[in-house]
PDB file of N, CA and C in Angstrom:
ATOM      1  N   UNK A   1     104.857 141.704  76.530  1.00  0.00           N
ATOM      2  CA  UNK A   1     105.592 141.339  77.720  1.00  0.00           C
ATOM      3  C   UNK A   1     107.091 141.425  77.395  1.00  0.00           C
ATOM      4  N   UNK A   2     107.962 141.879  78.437  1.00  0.00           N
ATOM      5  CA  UNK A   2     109.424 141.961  78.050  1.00  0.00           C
ATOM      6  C   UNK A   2     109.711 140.979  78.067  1.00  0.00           C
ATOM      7  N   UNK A   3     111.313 140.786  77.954  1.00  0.00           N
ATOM      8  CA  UNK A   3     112.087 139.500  78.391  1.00  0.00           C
ATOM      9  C   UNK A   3     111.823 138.710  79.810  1.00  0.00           C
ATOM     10  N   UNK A   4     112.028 140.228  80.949  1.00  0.00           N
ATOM     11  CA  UNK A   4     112.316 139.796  82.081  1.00  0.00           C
ATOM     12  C   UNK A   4     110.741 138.850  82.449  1.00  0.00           C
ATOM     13  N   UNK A   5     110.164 139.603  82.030  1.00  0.00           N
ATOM     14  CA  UNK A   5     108.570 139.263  82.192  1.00  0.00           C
ATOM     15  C   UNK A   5     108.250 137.685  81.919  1.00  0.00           C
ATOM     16  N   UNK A   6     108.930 137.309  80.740  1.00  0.00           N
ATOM     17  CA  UNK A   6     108.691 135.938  80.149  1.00  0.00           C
ATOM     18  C   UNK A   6     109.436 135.284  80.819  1.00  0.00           C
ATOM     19  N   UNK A   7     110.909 135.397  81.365  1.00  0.00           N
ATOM     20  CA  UNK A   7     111.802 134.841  82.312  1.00  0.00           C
ATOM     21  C   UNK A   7     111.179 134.237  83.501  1.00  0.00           C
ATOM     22  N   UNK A   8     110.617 135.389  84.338  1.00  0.00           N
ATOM     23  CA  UNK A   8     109.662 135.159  85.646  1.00  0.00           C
ATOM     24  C   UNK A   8     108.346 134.078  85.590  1.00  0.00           C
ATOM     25  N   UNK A   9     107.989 134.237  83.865  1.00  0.00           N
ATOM     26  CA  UNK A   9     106.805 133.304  84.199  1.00  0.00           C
ATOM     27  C   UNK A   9     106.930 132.220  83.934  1.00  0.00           C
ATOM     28  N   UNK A  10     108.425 131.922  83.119  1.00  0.00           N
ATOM     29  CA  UNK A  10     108.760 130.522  82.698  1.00  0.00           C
ATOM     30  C   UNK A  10     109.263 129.919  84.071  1.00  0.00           C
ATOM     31  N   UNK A  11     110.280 130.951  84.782  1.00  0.00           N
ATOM     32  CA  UNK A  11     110.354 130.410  86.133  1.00  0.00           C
ATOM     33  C   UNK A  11     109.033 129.980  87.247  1.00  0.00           C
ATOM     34  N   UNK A  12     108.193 130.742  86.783  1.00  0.00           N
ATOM     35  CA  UNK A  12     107.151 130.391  87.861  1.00  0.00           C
ATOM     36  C   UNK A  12     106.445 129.362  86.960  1.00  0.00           C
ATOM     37  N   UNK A  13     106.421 129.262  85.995  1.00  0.00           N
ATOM     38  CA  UNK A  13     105.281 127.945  85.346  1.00  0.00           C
ATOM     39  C   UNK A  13     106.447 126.701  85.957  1.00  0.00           C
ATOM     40  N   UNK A  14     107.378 127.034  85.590  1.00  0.00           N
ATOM     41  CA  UNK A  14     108.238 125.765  85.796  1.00  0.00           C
ATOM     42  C   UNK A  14     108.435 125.032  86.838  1.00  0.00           C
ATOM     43  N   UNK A  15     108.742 126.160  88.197  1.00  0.00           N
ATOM     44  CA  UNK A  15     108.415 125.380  89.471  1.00  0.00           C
ATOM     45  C   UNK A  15     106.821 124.739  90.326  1.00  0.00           C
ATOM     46  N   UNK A  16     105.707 125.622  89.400  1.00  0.00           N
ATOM     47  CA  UNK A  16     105.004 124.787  89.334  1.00  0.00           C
ATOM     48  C   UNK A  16     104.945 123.273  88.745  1.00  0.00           C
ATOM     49  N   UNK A  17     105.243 123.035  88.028  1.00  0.00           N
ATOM     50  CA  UNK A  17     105.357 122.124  87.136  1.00  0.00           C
ATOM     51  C   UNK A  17     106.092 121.110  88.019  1.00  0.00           C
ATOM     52  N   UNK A  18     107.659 121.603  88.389  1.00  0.00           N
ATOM     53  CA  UNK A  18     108.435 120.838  89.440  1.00  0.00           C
ATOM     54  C   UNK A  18     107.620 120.180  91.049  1.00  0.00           C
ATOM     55  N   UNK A  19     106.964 120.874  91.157  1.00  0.00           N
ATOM     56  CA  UNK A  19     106.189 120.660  92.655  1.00  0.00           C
ATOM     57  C   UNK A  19     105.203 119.485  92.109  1.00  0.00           C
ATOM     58  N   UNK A  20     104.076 119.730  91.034  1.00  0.00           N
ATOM     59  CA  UNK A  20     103.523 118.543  91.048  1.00  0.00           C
ATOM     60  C   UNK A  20     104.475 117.234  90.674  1.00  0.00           C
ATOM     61  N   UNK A  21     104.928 117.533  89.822  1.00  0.00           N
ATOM     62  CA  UNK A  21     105.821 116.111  89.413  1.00  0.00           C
ATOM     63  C   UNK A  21     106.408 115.513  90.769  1.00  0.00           C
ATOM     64  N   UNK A  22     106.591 116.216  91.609  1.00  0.00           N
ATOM     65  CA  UNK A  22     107.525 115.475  92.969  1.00  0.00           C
ATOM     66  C   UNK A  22     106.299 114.834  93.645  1.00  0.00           C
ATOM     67  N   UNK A  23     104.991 115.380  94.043  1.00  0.00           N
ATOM     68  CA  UNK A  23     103.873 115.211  94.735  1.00  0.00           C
ATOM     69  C   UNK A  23     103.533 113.990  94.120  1.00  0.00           C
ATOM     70  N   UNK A  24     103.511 113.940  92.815  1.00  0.00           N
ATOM     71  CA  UNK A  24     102.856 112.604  92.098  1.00  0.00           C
ATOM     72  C   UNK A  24     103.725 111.559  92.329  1.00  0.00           C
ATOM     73  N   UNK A  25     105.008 111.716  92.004  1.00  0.00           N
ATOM     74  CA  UNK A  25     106.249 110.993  91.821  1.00  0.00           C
ATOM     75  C   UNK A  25     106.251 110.316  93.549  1.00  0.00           C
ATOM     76  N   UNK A  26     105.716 110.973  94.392  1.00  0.00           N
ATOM     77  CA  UNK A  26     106.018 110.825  96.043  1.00  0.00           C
ATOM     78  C   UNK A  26     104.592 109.648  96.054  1.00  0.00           C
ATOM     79  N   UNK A  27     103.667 110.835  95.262  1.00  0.00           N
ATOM     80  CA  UNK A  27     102.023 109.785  95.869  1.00  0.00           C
ATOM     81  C   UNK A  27     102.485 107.706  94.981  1.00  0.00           C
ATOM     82  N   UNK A  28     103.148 108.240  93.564  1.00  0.00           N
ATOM     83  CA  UNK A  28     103.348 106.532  93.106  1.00  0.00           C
ATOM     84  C   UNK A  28     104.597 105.629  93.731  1.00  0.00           C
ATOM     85  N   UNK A  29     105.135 106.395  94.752  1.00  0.00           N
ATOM     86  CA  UNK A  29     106.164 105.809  95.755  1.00  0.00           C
ATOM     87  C   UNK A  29     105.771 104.985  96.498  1.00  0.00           C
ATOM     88  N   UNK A  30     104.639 105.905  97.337  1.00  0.00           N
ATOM     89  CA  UNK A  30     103.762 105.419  98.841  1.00  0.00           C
ATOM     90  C   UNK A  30     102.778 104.387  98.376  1.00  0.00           C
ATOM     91  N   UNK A  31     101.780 104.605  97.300  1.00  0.00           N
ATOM     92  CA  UNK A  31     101.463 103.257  96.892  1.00  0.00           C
ATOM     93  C   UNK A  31     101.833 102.095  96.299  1.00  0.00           C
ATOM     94  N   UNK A  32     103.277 102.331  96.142  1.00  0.00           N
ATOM     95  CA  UNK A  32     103.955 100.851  95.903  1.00  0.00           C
ATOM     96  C   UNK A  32     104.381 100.679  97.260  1.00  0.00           C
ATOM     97  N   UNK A  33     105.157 101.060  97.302  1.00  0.00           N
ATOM     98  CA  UNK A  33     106.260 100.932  98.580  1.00  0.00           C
ATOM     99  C   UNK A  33     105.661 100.800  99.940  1.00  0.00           C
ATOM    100  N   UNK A  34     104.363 102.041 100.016  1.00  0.00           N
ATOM    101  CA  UNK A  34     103.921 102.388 101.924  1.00  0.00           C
ATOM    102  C   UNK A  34     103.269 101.201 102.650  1.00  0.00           C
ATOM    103  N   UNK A  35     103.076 101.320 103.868  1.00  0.00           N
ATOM    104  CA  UNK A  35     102.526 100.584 104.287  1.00  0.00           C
ATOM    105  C   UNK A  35     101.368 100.651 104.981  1.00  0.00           C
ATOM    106  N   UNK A  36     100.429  99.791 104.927  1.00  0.00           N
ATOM    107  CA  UNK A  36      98.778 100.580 105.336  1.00  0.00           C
ATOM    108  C   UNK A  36      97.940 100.302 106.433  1.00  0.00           C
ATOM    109  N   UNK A  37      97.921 101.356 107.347  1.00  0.00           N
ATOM    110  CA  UNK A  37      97.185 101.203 108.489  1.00  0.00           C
ATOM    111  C   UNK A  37      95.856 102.052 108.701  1.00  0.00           C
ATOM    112  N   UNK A  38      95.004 101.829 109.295  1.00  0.00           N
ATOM    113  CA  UNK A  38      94.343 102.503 109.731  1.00  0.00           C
ATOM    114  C   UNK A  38      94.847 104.165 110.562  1.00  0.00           C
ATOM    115  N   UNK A  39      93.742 104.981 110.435  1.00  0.00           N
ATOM    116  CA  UNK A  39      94.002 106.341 110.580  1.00  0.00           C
ATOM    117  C   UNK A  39      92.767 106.825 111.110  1.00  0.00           C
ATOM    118  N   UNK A  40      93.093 108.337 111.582  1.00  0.00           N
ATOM    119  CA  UNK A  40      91.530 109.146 112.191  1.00  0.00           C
ATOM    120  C   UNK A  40      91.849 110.530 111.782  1.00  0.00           C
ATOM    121  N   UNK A  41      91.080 111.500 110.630  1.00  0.00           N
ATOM    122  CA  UNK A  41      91.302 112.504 110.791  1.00  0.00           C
ATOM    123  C   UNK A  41      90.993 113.396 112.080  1.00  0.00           C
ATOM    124  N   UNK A  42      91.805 114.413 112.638  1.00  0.00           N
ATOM    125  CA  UNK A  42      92.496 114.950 113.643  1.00  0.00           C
ATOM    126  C   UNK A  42      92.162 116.389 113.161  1.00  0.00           C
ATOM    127  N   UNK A  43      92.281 117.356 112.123  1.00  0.00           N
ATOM    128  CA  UNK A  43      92.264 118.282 111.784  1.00  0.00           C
ATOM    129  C   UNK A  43      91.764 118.342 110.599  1.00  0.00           C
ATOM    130  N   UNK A  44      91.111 119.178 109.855  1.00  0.00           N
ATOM    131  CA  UNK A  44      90.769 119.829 108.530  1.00  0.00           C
ATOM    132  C   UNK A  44      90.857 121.260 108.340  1.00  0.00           C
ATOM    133  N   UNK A  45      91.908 121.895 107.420  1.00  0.00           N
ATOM    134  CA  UNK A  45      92.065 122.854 107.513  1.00  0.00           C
ATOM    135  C   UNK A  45      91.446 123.698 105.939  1.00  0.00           C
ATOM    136  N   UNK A  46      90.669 124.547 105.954  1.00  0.00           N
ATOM    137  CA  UNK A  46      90.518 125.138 104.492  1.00  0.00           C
ATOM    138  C   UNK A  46      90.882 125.929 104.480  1.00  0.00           C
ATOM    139  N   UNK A  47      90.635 126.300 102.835  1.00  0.00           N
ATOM    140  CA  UNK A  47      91.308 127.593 102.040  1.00  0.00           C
ATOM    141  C   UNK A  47      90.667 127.549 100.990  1.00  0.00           C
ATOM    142  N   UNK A  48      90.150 129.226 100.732  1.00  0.00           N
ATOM    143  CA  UNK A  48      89.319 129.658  99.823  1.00  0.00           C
ATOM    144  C   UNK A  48      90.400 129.737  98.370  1.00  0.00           C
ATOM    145  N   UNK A  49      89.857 129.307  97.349  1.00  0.00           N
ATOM    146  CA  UNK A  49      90.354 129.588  96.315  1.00  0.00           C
ATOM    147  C   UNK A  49      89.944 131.217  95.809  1.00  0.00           C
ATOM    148  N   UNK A  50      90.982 131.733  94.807  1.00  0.00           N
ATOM    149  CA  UNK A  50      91.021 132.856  94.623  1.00  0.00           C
ATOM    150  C   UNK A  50      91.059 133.202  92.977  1.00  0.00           C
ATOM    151  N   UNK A  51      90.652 134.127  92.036  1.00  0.00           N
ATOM    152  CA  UNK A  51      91.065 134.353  90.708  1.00  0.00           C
ATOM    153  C   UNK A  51      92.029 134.912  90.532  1.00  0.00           C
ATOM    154  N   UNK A  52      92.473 135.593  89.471  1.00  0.00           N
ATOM    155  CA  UNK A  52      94.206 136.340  89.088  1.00  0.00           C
ATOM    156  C   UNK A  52      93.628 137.441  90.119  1.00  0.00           C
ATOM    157  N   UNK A  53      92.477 137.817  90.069  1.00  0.00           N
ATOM    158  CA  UNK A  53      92.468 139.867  90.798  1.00  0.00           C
ATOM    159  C   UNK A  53      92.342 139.540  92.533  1.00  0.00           C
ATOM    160  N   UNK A  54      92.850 138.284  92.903  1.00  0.00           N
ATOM    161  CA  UNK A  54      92.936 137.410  94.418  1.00  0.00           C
ATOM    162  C   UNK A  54      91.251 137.693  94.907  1.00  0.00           C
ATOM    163  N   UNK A  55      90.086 137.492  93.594  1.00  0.00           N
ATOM    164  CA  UNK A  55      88.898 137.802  94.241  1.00  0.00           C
ATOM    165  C   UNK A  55      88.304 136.281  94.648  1.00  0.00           C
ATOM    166  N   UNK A  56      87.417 136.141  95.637  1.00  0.00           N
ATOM    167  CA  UNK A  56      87.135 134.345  95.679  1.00  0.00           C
ATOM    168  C   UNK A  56      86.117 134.163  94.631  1.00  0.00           C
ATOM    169  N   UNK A  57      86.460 132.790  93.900  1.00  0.00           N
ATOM    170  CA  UNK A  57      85.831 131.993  93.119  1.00  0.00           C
ATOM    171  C   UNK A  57      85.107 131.081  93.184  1.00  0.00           C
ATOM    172  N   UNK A  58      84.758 131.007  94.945  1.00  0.00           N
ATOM    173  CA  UNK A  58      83.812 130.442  95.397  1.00  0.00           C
ATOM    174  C   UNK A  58      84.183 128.671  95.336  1.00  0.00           C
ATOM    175  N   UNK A  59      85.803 128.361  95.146  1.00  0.00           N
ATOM    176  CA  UNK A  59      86.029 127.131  95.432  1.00  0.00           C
ATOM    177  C   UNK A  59      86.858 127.287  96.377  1.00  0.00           C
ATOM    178  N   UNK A  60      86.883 125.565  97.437  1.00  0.00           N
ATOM    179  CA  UNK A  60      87.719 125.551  98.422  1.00  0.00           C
ATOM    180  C   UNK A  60      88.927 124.457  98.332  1.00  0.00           C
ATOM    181  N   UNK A  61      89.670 124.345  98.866  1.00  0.00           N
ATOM    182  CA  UNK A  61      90.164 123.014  99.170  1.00  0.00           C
ATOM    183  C   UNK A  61      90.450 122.791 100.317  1.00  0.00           C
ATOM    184  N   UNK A  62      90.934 121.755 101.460  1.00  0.00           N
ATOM    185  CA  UNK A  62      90.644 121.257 102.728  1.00  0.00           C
ATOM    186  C   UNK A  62      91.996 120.254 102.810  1.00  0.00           C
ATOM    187  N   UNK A  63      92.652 120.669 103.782  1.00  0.00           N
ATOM    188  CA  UNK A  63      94.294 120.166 104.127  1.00  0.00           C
ATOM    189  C   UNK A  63      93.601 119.202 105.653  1.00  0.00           C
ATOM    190  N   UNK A  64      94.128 117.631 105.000  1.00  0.00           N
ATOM    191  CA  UNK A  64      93.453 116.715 105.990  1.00  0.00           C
ATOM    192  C   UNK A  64      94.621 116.355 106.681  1.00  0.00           C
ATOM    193  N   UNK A  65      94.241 116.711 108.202  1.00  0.00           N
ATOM    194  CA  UNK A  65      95.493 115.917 108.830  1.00  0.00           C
ATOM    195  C   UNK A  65      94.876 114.751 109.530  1.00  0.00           C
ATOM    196  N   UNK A  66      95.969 113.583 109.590  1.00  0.00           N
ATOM    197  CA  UNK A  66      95.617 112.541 110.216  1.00  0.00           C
ATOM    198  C   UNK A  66      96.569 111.809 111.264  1.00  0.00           C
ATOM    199  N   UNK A  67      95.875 110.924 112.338  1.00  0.00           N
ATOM    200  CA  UNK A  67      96.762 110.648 113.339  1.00  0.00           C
ATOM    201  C   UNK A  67      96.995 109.046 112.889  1.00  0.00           C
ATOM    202  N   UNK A  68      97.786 108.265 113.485  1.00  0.00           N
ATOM    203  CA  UNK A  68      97.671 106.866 112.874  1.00  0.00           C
ATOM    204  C   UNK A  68      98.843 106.141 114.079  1.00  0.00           C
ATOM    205  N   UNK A  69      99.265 104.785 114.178  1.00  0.00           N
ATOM    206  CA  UNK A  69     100.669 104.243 114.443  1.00  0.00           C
ATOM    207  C   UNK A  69     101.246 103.893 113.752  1.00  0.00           C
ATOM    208  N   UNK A  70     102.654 103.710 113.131  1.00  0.00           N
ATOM    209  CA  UNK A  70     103.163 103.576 112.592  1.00  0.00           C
ATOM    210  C   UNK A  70     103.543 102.036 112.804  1.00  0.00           C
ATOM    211  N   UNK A  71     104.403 101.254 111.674  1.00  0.00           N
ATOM    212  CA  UNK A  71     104.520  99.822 112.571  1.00  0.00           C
ATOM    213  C   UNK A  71     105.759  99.591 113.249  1.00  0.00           C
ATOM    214  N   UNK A  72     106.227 100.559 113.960  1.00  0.00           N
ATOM    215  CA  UNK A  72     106.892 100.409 115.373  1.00  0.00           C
ATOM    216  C   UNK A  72     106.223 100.442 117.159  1.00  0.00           C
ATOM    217  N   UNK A  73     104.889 101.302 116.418  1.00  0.00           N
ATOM    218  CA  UNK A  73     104.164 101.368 117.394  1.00  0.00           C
ATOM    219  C   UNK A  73     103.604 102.929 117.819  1.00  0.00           C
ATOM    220  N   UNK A  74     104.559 103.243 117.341  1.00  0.00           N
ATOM    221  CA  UNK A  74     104.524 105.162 117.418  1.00  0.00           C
ATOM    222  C   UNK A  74     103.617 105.748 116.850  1.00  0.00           C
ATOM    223  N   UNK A  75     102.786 106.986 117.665  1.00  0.00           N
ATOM    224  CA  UNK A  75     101.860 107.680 116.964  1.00  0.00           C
ATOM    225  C   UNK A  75     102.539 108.798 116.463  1.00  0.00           C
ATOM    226  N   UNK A  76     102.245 108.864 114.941  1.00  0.00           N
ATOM    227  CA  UNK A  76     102.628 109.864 113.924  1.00  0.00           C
ATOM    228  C   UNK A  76     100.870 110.690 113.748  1.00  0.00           C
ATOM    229  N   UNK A  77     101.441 111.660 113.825  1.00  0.00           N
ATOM    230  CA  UNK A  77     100.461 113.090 112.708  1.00  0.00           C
ATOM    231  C   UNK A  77     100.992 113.750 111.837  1.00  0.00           C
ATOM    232  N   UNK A  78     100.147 113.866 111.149  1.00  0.00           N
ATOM    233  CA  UNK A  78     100.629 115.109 109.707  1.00  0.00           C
ATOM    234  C   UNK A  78      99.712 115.133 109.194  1.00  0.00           C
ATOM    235  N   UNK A  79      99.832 115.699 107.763  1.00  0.00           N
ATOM    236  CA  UNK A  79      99.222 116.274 106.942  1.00  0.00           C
ATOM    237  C   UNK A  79      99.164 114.976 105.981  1.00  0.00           C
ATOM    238  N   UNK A  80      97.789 115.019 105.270  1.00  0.00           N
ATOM    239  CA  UNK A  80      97.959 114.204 104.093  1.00  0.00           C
ATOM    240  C   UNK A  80      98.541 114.897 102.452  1.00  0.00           C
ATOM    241  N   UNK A  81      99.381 114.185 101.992  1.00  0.00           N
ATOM    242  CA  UNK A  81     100.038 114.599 100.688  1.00  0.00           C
ATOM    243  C   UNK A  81      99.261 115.797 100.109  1.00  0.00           C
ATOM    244  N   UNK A  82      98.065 115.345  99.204  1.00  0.00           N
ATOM    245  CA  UNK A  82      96.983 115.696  98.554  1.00  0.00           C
ATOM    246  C   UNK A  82      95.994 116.408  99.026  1.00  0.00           C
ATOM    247  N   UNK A  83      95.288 117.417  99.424  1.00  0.00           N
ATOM    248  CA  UNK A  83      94.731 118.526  99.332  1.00  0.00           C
ATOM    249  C   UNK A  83      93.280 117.925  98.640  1.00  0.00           C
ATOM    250  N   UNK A  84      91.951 118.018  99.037  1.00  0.00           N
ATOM    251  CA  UNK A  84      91.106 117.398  98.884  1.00  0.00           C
ATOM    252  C   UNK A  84      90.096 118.864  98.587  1.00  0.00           C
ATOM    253  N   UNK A  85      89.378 118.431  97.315  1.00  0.00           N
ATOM    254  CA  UNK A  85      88.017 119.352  97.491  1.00  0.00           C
ATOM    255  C   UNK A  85      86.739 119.337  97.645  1.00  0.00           C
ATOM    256  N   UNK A  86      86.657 117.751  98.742  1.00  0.00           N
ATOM    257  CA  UNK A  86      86.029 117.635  99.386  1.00  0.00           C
ATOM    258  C   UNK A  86      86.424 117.468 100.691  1.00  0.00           C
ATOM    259  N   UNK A  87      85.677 118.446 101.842  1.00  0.00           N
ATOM    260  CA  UNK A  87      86.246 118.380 103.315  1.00  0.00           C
ATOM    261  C   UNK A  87      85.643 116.794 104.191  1.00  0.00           C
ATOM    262  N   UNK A  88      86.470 116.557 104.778  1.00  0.00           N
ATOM    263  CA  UNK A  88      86.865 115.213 105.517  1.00  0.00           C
ATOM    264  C   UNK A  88      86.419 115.520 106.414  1.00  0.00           C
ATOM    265  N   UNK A  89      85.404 115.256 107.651  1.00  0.00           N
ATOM    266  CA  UNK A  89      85.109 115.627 108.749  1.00  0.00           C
ATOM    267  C   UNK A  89      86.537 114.603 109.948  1.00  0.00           C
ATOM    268  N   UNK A  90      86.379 115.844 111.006  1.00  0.00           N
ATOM    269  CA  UNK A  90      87.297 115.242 112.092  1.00  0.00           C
ATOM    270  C   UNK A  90      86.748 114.124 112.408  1.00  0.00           C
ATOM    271  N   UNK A  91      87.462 112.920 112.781  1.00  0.00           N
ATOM    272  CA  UNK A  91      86.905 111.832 113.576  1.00  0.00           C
ATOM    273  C   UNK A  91      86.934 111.133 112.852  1.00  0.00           C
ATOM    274  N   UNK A  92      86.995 111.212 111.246  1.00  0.00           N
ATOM    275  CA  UNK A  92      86.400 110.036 110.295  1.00  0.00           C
ATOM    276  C   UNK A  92      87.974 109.261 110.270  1.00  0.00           C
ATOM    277  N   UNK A  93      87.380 107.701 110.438  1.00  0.00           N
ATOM    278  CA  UNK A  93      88.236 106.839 109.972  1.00  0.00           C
ATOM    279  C   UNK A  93      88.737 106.900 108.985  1.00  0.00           C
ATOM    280  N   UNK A  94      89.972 106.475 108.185  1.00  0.00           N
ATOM    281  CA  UNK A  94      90.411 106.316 106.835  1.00  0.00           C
ATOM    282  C   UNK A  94      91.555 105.677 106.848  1.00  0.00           C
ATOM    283  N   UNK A  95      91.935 104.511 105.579  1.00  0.00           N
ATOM    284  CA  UNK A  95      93.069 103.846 105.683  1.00  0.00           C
ATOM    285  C   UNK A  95      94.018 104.802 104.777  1.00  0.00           C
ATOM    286  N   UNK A  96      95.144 104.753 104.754  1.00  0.00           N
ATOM    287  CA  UNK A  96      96.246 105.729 104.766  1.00  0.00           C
ATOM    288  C   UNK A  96      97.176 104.665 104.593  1.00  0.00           C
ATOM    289  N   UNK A  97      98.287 104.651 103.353  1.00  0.00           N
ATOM    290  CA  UNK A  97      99.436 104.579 103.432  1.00  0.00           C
ATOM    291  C   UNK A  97     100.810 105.520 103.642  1.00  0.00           C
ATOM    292  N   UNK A  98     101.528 104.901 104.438  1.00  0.00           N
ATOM    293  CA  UNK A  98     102.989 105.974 104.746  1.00  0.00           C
ATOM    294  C   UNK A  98     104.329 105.020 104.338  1.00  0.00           C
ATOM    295  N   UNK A  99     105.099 105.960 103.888  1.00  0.00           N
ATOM    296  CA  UNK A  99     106.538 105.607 103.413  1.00  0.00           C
ATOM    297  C   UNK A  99     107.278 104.834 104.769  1.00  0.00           C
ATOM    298  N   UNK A 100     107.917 103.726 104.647  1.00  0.00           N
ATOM    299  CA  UNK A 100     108.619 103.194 105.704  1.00  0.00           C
ATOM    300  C   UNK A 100     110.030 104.039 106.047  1.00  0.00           C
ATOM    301  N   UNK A 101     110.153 104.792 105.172  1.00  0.00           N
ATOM    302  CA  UNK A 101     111.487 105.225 105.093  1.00  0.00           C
ATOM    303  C   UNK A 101     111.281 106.569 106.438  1.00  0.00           C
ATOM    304  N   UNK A 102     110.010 107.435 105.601  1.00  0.00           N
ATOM    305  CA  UNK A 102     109.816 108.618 106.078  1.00  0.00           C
ATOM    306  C   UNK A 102     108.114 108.352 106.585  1.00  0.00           C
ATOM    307  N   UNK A 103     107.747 108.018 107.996  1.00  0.00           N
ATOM    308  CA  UNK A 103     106.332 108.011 108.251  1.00  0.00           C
ATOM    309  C   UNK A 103     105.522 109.529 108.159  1.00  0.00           C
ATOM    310  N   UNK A 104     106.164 110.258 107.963  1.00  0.00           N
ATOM    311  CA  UNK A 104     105.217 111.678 107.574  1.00  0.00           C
ATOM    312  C   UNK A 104     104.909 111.985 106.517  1.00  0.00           C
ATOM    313  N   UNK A 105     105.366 111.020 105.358  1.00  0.00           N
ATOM    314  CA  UNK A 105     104.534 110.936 103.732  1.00  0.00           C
ATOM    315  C   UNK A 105     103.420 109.776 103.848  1.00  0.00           C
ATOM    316  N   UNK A 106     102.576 110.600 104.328  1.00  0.00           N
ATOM    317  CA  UNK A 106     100.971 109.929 104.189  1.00  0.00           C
ATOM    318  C   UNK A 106     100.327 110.220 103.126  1.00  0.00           C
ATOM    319  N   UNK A 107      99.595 109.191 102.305  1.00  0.00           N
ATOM    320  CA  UNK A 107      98.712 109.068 101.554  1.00  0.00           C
ATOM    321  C   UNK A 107      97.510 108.239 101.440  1.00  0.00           C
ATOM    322  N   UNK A 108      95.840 109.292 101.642  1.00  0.00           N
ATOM    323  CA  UNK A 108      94.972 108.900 102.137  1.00  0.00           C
ATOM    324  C   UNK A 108      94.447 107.025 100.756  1.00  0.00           C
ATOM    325  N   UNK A 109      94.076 106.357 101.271  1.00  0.00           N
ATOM    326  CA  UNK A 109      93.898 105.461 100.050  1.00  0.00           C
ATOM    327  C   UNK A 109      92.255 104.841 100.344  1.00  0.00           C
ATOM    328  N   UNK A 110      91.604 104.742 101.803  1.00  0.00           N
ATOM    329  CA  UNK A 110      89.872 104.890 101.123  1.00  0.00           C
ATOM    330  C   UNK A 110      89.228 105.914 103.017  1.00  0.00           C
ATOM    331  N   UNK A 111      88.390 106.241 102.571  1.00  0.00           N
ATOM    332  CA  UNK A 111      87.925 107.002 103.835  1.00  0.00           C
ATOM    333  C   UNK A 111      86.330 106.549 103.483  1.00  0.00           C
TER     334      UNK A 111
END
């Protein structure tokens, strides 16, 4: 591999690296800090996992969105933080904490 080659992948290992650390760093925020209400998933969205030759590997993962009120009273939706590889059916109850700061950092905590 050249230089440039090792450059690109240190850059790409690295911002991987950067993305989880923020995701984790966000998920040990919301469970100190969030506050916890009840929720209803609203959407489940999947996506086939893929190998290096983008062939499927026959795993999925499942982007849960959920609806909830916030404690002003307001109904918020979004997406939950975390990416699940097990799919959540629509409708299912689940308690959920969200950041007071920012109510669209949801994190699912029992379903």
């Amino acid at each position: 591999m050249d230089k440039i080659g090792v450059v690109i992948a240190i850059l790409f290992f690295g911002s991987i690296i950067v993305i989880l650390l923020r995701r984790y760093l966000l998920s040990n925020k919301i469970k100190k800090e969030g506050i916890e209400v009840d929720g209803i998933i609203t959407k489940v969205s999947e996506s086939e996992g893929t190998d290096s030759d983008g062939i499927s590997d026959g795993t999925y993962t499942y982007a849960n969105y959920v609806s909830y009120k916030d404690n002003v009273g307001n109904t918020q939706k979004d997406a939950l933080i975390i990416n699940y590889s097990s799919r959540l059916t629509e409708g299912t109850k689940v308690i959920i904490k969200y950041h007071p700061s920012n109510p669209k950092r949801v994190l699912i905590i029992h379903y």
